[in-house]
N, C-alpha and C. Protein backbone atom coordinates (compact mmCIF):
# COMPACT_ATOMS: atom_id res chain seq x y z
N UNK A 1 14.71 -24.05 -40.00
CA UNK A 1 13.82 -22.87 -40.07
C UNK A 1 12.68 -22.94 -39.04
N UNK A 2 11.88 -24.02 -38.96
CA UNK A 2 11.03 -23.99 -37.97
C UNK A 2 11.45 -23.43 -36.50
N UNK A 3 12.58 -24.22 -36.18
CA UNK A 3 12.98 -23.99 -34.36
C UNK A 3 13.31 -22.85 -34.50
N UNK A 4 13.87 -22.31 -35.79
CA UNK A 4 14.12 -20.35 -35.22
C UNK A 4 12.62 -19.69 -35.37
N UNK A 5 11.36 -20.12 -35.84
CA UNK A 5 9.96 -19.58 -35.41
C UNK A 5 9.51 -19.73 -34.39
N UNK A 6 10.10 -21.09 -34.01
CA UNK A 6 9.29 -21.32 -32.35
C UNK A 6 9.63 -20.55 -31.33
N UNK A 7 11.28 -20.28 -31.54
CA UNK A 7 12.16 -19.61 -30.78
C UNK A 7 12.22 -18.12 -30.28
N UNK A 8 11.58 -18.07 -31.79
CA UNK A 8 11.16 -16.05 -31.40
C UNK A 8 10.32 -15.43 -31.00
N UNK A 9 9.22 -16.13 -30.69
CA UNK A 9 8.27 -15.33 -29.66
C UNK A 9 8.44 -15.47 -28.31
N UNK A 10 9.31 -16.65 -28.27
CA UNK A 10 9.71 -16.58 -26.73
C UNK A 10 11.11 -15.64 -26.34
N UNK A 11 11.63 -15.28 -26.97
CA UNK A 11 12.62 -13.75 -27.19
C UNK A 11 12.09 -13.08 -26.75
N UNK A 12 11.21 -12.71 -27.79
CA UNK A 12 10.74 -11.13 -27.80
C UNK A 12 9.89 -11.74 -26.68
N UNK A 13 9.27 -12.14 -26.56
CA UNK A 13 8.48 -11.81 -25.04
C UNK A 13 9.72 -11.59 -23.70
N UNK A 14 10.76 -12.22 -23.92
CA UNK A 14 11.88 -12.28 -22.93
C UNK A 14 12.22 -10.82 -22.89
N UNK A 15 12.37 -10.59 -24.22
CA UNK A 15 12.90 -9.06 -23.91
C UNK A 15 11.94 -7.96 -23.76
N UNK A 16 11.23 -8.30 -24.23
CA UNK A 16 9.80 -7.12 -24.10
C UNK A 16 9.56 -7.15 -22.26
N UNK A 17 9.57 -8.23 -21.81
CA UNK A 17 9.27 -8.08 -20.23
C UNK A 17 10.37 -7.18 -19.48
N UNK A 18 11.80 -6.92 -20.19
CA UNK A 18 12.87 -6.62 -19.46
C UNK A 18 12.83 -4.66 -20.10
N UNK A 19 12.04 -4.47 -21.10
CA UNK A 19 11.81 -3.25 -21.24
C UNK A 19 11.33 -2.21 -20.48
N UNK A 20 11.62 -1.10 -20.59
CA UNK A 20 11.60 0.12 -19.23
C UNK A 20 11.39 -0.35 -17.96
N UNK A 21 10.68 0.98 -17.44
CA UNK A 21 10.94 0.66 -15.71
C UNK A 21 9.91 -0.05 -15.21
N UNK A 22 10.36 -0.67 -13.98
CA UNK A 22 9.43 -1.55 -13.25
C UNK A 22 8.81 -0.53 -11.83
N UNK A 23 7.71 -0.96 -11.81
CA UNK A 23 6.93 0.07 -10.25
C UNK A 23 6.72 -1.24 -9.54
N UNK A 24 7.11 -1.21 -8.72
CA UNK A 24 6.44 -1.73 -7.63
C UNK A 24 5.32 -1.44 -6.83
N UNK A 25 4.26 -1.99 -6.09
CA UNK A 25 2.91 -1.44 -5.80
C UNK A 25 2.80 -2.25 -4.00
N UNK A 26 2.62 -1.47 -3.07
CA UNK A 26 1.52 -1.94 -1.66
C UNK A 26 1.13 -1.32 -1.23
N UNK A 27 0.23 -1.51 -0.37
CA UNK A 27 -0.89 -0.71 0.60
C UNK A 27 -0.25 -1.10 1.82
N UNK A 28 -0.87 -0.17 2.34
CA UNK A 28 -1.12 -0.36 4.25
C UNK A 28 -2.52 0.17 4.60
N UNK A 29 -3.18 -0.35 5.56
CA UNK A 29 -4.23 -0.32 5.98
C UNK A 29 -5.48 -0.84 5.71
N UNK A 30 -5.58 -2.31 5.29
CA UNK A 30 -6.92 -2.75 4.97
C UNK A 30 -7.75 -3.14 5.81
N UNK A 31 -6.84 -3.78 6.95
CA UNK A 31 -7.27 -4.09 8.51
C UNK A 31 -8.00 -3.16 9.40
N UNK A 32 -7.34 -2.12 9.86
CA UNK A 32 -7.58 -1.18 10.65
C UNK A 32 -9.63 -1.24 10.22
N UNK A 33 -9.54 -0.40 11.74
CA UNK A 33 -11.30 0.19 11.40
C UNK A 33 -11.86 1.55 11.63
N UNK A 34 -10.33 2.20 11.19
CA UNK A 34 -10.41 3.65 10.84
C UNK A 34 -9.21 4.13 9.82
N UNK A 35 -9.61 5.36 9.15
CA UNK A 35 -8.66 5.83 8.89
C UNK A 35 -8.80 5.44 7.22
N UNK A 36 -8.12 5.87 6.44
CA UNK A 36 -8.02 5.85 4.58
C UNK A 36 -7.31 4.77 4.54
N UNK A 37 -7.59 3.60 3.15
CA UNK A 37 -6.16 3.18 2.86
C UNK A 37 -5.28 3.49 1.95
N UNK A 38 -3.97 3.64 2.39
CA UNK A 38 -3.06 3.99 1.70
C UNK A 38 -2.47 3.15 0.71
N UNK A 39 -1.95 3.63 -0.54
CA UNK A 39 -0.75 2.80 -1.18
C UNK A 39 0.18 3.48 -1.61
N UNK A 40 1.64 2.88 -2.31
CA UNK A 40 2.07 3.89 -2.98
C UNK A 40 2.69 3.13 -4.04
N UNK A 41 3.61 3.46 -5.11
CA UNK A 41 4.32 3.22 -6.00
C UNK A 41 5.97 3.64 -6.36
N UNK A 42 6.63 2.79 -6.44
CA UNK A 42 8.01 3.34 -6.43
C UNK A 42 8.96 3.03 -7.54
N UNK A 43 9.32 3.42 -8.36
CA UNK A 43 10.33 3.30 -9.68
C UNK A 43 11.90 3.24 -8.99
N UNK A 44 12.42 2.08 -8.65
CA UNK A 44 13.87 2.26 -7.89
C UNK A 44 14.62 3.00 -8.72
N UNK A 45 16.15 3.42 -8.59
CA UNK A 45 17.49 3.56 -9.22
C UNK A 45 18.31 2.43 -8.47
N UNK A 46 18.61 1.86 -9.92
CA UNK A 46 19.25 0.55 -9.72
C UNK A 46 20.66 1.22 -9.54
N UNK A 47 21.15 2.54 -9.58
CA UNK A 47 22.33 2.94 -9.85
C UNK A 47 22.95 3.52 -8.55
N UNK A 48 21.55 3.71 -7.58
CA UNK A 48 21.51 3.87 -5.93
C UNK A 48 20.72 2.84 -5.32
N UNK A 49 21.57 2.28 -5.22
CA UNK A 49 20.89 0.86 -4.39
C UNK A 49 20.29 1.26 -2.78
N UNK A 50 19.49 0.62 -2.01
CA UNK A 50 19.28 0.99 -0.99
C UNK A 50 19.34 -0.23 0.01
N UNK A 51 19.87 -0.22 1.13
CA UNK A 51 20.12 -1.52 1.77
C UNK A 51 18.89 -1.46 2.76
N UNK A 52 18.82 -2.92 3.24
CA UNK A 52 17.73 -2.84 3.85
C UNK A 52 16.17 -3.27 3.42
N UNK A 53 16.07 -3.28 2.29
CA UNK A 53 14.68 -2.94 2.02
C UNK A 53 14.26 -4.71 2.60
N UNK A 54 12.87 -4.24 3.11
CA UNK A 54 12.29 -6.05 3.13
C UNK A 54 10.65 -5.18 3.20
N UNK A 55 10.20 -6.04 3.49
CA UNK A 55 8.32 -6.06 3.92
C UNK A 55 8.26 -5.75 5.01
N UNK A 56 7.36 -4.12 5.21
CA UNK A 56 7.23 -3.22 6.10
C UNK A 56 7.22 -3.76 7.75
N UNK A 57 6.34 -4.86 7.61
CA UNK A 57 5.95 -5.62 8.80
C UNK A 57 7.11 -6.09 9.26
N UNK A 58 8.36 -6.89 9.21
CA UNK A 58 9.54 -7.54 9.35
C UNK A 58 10.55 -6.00 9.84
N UNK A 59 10.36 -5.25 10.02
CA UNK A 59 11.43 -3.74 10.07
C UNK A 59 10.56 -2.64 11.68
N UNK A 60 11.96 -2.55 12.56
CA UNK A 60 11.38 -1.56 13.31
C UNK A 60 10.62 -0.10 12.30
N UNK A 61 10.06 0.34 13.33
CA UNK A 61 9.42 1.65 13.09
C UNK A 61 10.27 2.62 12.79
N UNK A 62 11.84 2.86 13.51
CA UNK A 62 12.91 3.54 13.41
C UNK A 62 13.46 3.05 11.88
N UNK A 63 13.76 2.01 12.05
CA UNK A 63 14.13 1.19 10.59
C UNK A 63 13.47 1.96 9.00
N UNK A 64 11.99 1.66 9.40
CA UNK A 64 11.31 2.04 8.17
C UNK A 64 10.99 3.82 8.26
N UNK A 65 11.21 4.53 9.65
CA UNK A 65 11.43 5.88 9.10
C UNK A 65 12.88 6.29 8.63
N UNK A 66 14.02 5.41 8.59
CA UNK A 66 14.73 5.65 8.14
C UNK A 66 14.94 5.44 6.56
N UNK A 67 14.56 4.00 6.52
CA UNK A 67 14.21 4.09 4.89
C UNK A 67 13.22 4.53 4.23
N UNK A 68 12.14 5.08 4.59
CA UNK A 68 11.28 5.96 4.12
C UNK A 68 11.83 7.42 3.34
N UNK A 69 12.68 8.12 4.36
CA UNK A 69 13.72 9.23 3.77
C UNK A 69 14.13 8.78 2.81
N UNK A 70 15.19 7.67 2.61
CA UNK A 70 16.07 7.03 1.92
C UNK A 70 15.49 6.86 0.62
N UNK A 71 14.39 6.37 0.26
CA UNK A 71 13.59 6.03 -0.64
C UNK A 71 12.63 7.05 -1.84
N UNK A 72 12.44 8.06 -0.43
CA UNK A 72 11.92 9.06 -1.41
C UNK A 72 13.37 10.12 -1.76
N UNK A 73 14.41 9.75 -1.28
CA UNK A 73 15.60 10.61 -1.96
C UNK A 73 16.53 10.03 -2.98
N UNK A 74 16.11 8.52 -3.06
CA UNK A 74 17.09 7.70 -3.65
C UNK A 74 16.54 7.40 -5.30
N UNK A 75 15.22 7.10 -5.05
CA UNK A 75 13.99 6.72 -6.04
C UNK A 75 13.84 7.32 -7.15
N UNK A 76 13.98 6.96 -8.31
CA UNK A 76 13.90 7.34 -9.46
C UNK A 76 12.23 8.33 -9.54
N UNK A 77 11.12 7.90 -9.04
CA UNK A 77 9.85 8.57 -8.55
C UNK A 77 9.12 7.89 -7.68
N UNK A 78 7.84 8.25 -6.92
CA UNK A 78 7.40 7.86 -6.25
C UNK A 78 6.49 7.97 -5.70
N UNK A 79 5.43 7.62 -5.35
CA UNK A 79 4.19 8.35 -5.19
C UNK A 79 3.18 7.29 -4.53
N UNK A 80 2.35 8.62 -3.35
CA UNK A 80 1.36 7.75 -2.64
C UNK A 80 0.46 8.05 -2.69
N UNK A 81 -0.71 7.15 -2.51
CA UNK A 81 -2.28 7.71 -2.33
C UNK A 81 -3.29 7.14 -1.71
N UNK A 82 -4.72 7.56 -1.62
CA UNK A 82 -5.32 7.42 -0.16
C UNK A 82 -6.54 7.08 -1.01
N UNK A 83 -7.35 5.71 -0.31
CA UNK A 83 -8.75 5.83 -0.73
C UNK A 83 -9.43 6.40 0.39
N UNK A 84 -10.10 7.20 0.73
CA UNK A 84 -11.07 7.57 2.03
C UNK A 84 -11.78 6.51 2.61
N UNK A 85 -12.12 7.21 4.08
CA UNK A 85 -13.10 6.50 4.62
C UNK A 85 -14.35 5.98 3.77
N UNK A 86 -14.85 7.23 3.19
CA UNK A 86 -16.33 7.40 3.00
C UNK A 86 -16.13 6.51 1.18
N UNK A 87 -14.89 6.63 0.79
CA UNK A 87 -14.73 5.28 -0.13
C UNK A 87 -14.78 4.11 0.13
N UNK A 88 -14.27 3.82 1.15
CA UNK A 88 -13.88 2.65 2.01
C UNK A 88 -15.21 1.92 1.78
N UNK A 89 -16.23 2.85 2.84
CA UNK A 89 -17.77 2.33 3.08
C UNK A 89 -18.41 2.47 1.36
N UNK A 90 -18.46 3.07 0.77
CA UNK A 90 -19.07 3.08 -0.34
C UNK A 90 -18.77 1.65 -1.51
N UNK A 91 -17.34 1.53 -1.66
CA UNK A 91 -17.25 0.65 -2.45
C UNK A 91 -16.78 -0.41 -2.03
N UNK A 92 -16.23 -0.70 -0.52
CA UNK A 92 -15.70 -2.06 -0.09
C UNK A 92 -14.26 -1.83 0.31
N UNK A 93 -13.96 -2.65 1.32
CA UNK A 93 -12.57 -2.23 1.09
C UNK A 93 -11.36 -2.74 0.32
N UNK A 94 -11.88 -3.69 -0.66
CA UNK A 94 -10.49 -4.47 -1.38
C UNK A 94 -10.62 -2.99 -2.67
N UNK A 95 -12.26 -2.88 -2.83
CA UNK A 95 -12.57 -1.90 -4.17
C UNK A 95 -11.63 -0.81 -3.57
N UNK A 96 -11.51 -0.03 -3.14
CA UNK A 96 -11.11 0.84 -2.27
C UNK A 96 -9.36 0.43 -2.15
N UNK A 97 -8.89 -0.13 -1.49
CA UNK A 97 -7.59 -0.66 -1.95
C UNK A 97 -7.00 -0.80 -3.62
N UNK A 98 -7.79 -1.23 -4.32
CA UNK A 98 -7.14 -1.03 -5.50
C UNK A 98 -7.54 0.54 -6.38
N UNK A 99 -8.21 1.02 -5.96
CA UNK A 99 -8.26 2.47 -6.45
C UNK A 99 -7.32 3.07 -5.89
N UNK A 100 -6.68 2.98 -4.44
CA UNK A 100 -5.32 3.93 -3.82
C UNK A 100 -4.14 3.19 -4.78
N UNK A 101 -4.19 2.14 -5.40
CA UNK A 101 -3.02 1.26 -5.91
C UNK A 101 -3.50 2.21 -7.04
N UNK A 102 -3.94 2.52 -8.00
CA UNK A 102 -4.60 3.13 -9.09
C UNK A 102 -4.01 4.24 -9.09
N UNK A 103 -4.57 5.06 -8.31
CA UNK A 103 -4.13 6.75 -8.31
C UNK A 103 -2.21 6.21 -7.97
N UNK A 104 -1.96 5.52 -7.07
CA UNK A 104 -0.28 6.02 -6.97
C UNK A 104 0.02 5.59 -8.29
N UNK A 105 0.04 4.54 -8.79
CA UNK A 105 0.59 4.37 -10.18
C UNK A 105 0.58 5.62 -11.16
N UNK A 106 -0.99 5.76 -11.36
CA UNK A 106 -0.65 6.97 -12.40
C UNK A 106 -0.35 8.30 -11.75
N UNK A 107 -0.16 8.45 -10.23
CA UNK A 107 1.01 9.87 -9.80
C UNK A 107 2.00 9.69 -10.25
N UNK A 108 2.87 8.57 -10.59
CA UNK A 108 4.21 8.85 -11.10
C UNK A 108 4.67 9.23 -12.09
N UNK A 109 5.74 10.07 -11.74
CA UNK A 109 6.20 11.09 -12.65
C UNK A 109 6.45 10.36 -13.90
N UNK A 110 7.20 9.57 -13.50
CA UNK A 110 7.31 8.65 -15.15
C UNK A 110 6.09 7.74 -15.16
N UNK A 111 6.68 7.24 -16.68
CA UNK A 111 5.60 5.92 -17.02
C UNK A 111 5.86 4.79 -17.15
N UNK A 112 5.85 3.54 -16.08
CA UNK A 112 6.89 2.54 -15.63
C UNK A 112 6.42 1.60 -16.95
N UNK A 113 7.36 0.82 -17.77
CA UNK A 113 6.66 -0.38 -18.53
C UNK A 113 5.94 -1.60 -17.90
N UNK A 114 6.55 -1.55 -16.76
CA UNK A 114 5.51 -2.99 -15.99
C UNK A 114 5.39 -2.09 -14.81
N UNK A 115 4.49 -3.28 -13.96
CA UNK A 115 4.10 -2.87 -12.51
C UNK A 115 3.83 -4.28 -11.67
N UNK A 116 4.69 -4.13 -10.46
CA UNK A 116 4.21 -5.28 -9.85
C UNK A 116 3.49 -5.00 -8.59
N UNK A 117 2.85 -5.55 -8.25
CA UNK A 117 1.74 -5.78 -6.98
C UNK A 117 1.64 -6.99 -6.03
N UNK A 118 2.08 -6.33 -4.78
CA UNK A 118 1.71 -7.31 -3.42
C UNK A 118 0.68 -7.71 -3.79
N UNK A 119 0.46 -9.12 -4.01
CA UNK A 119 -0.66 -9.79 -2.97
C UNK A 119 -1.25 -10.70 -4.02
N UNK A 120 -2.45 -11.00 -4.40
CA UNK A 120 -3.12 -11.91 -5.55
C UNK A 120 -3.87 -11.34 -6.79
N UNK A 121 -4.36 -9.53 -6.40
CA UNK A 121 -5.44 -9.09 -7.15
C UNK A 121 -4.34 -7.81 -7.60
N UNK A 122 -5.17 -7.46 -8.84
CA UNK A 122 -4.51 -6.28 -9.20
C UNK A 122 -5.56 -5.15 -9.80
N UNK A 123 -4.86 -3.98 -9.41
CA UNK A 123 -5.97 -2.96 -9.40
C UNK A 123 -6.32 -2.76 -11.42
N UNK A 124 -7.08 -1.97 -11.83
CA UNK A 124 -7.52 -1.44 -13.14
C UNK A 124 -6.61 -0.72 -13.80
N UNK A 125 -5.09 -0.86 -14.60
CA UNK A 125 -4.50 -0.08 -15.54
C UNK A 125 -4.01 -0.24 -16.88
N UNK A 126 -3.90 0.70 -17.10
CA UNK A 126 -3.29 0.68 -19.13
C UNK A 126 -1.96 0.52 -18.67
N UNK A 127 -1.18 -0.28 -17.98
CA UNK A 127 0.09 -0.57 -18.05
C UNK A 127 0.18 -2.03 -17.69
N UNK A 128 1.43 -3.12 -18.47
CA UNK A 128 1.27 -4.72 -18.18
C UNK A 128 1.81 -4.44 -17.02
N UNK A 129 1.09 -5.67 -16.19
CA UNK A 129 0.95 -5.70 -14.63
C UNK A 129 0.83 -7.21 -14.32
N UNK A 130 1.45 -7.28 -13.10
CA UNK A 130 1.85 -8.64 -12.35
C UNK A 130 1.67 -8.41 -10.86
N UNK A 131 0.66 -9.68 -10.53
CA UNK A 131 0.61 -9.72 -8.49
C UNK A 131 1.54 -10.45 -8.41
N UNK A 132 1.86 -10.32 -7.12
CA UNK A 132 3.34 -11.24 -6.70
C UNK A 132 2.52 -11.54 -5.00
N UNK A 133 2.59 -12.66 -5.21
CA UNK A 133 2.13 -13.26 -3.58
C UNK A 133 3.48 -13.24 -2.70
N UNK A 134 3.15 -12.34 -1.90
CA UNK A 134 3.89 -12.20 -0.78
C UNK A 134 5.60 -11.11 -1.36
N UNK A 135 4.98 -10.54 -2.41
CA UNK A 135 5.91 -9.76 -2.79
C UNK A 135 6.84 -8.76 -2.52
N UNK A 136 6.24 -8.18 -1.54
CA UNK A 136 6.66 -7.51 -0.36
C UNK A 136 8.12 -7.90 0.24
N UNK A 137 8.39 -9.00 0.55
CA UNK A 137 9.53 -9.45 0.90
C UNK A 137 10.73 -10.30 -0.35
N UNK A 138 9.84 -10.08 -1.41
CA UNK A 138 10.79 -10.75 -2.86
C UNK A 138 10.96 -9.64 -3.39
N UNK A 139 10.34 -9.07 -4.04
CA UNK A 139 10.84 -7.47 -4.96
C UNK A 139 11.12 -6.45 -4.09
N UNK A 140 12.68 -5.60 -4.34
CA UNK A 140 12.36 -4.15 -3.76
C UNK A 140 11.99 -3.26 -3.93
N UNK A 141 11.39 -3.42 -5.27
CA UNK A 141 10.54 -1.96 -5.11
C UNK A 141 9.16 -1.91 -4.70
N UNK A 142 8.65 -3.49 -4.58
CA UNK A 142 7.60 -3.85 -3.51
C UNK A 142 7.88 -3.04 -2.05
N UNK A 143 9.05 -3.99 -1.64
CA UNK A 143 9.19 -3.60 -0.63
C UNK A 143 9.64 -2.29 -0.10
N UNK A 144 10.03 -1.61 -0.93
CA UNK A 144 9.76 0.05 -0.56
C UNK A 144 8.16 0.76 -0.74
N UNK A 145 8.10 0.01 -1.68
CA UNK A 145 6.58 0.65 -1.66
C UNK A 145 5.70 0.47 -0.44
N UNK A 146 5.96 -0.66 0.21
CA UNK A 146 5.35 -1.30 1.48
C UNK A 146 5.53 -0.41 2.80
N UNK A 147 7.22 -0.02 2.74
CA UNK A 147 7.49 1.00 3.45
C UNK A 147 6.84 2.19 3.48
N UNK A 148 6.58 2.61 2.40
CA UNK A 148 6.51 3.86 1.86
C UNK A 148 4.84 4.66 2.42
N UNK A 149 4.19 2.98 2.19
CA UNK A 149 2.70 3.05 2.77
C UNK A 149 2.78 3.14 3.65
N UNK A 150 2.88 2.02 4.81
CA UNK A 150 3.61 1.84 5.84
C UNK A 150 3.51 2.95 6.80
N UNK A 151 4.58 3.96 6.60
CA UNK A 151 4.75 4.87 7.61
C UNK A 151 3.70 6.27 7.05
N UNK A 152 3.48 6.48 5.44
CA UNK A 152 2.91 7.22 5.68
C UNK A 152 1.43 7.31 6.77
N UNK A 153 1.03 5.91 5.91
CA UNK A 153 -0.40 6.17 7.11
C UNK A 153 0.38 6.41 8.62
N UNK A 154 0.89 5.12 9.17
CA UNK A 154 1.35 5.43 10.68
C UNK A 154 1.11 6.95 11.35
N UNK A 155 1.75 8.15 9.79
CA UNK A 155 1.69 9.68 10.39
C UNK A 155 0.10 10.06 10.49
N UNK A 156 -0.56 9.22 9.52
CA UNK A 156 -1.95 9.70 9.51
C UNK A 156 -2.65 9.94 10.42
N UNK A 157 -1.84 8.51 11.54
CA UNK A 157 -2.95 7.76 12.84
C UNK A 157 -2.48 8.83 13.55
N UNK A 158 -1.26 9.17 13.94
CA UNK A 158 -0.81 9.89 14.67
C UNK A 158 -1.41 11.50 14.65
N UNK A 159 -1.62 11.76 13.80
CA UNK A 159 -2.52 13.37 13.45
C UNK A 159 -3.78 12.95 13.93
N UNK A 160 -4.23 11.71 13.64
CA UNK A 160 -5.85 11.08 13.78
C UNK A 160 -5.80 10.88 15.56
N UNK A 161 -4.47 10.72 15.70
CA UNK A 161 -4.99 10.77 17.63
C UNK A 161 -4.85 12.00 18.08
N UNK A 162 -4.08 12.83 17.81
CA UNK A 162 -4.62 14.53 17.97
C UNK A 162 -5.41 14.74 17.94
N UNK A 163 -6.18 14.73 16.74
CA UNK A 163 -7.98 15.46 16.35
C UNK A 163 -8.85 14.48 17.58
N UNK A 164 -8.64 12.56 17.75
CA UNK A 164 -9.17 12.18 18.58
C UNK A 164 -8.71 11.49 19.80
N UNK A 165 -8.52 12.08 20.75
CA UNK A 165 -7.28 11.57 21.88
C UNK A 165 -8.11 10.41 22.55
N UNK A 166 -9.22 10.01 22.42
CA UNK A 166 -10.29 8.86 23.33
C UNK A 166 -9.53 7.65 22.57
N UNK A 167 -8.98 7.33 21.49
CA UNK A 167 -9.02 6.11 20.82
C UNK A 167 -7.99 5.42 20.81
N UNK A 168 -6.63 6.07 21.14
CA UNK A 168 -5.73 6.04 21.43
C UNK A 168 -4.76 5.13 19.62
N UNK A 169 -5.42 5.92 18.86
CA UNK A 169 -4.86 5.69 17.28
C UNK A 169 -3.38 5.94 17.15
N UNK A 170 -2.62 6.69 18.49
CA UNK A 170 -1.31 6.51 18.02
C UNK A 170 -0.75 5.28 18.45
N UNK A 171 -1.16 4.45 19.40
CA UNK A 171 -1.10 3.11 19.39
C UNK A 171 -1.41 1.64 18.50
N UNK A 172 -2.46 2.03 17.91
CA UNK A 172 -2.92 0.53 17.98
C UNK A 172 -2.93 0.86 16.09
N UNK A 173 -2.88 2.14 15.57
CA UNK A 173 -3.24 2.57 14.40
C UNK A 173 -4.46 2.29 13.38
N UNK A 174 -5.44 1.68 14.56
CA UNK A 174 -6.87 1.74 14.15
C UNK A 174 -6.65 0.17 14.07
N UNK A 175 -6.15 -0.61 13.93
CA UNK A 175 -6.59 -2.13 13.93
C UNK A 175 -7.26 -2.21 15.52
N UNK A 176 -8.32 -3.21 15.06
CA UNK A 176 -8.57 -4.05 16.51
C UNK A 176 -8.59 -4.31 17.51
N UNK A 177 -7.88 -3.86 18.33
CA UNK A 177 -6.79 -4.28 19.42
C UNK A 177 -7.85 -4.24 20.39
N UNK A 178 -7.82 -4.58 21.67
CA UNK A 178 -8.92 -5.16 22.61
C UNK A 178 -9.24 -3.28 23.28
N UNK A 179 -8.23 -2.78 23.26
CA UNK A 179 -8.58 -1.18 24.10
C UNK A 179 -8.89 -0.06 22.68
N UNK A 180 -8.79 -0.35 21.75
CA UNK A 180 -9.64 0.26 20.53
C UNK A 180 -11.10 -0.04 20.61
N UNK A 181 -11.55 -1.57 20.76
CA UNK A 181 -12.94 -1.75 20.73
C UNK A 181 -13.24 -1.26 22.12
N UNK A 182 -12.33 -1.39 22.86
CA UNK A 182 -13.03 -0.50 24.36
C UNK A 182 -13.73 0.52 24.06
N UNK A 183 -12.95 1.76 23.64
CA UNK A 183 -12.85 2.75 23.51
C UNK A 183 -14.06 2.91 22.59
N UNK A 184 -14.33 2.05 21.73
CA UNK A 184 -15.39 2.14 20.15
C UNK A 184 -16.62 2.26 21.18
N UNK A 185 -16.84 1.25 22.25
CA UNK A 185 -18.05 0.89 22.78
C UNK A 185 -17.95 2.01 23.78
N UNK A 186 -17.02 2.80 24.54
CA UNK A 186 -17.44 3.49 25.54
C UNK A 186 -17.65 4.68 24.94
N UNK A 187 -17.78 5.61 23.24
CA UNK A 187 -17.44 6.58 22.94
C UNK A 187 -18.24 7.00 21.47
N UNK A 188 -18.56 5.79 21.07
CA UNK A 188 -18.64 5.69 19.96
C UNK A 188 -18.23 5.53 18.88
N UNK A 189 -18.35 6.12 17.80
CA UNK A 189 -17.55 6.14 16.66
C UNK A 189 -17.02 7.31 16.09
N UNK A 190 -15.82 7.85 15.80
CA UNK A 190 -15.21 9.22 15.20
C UNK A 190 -15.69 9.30 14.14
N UNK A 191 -15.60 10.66 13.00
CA UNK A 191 -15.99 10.32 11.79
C UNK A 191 -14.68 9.51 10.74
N UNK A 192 -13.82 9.45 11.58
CA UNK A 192 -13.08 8.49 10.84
C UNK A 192 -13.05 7.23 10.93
N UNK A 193 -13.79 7.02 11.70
CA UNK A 193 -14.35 5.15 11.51
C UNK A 193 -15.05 4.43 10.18
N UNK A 194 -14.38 3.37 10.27
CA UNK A 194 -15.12 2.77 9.07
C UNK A 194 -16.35 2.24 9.56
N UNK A 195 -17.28 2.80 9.01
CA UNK A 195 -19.07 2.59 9.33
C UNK A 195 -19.07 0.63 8.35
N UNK A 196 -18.69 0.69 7.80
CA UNK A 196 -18.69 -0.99 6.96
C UNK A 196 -18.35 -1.98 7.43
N UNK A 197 -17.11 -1.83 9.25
CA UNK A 197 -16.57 -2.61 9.27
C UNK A 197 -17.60 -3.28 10.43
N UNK A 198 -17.66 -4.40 10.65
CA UNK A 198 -18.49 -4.99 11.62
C UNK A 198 -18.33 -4.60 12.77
N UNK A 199 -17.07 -4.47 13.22
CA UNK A 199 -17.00 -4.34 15.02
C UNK A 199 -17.49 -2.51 15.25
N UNK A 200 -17.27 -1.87 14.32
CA UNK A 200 -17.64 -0.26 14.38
C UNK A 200 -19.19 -0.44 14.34
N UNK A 201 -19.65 -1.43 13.43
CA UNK A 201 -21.15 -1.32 13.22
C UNK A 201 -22.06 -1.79 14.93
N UNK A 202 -20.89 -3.17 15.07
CA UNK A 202 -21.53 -3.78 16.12
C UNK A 202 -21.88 -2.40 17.56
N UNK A 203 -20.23 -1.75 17.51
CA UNK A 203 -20.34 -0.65 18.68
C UNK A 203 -21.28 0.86 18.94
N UNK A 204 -22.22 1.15 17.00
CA UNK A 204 -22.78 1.61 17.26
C UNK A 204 -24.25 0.81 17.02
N UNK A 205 -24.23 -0.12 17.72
CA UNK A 205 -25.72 -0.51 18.24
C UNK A 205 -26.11 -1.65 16.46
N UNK A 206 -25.07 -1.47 15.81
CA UNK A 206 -26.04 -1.78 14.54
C UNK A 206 -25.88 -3.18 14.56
N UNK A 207 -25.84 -4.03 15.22
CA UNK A 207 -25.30 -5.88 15.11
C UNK A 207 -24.63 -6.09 13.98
């Protein structure tokens, strides 16, 4: 009698973890020093598999606009969302990252029983939740979600170098890059710059 007491909470926790759907959770854009960050959330169909999937970074650009389609046609639901600039600067940018992880979760159409998350931290929800270090390339519905971020911003930068053609954001997509800070110091700052981040602060005069 005892070993069948010991035995059953480790069951039911076995099976309780394997109950409804799983979301997967990533961002893109924490780096950059413009622009919103994005995340999104994705509920697979295990019944449409999708080949391919890995961590956004590891996949051409062609690659991940191809599975980007794929994903939002294949996907049981799916959903992305944006913290702003002027969030960005207000609350930080990890705070800010897990509020875009926040809103995509609860956009989805359904209501996943778990949720997993790239990376170490996990954002604020009423649903059981798990970080997965380096998850992105172990779970796929990480790794669609990764995608999913991924290219949406990419389109962001690309609209963002229209409105500002000096910065050359369809390149570098607001990270760093040595002809971004050119450009920061010969021009200033857009209003889509992150005012928080040091090298934007440094370029407008602020050390």
């Amino acid at each position: 009698m005892p070993s069948r007491k010991s035995s059953t909470p480790e069951q039911l926790g076995l099976h309780f973890d394997v109950i409804g759907l799983i979301a997967g959770v990533d961002e893109a854009g924490r780096g950059p020093l413009a622009g919103p960050v994005v995340a999104a959330a994705v509920i697979l169909d295990d019944l449409k598999p999708i080949k391919g999937l890995n961590d956004s970074k590891k996949l051409s650009a062609a690659q991940r606009e191809r599975l980007y389609d794929e994903i939002r046609a294949k996907a049981l639901c799916c959903a992305i969302a944006e913290a702003s600039v002027e969030e960005i600067d207000s609350l930080n940018i990890l705070q800010a990252t897990m509020l875009a992880m926040r809103r995509a979760v609860e956009g989805l159409r359904l209501k996943p029983g778990k949720v997993l998350v790239d990376g170490n931290r996990l954002p604020v929800l009423k649903i059981a939740a798990e970080a997965i270090v380096k998850g992105d390339a172990k779970v796929k519905a990480i790794s669609a979600a990764s995608i999913l971020a991924k290219v949406y911003r990419d389109r962001l930068c690309l609209a963002l170098h229209e409105q500002h053609p000096l910065y050359g954001f369809d390149g570098h997509k607001g990270y760093p890059t040595p002809e971004h800070l050119a450009a920061l110091r010969e021009h200033g700052a857009c209003p889509q710059h992150r005012r928080s981040f040091g090298p934007v602060r440094e370029a407008l005069g602020g050390g």
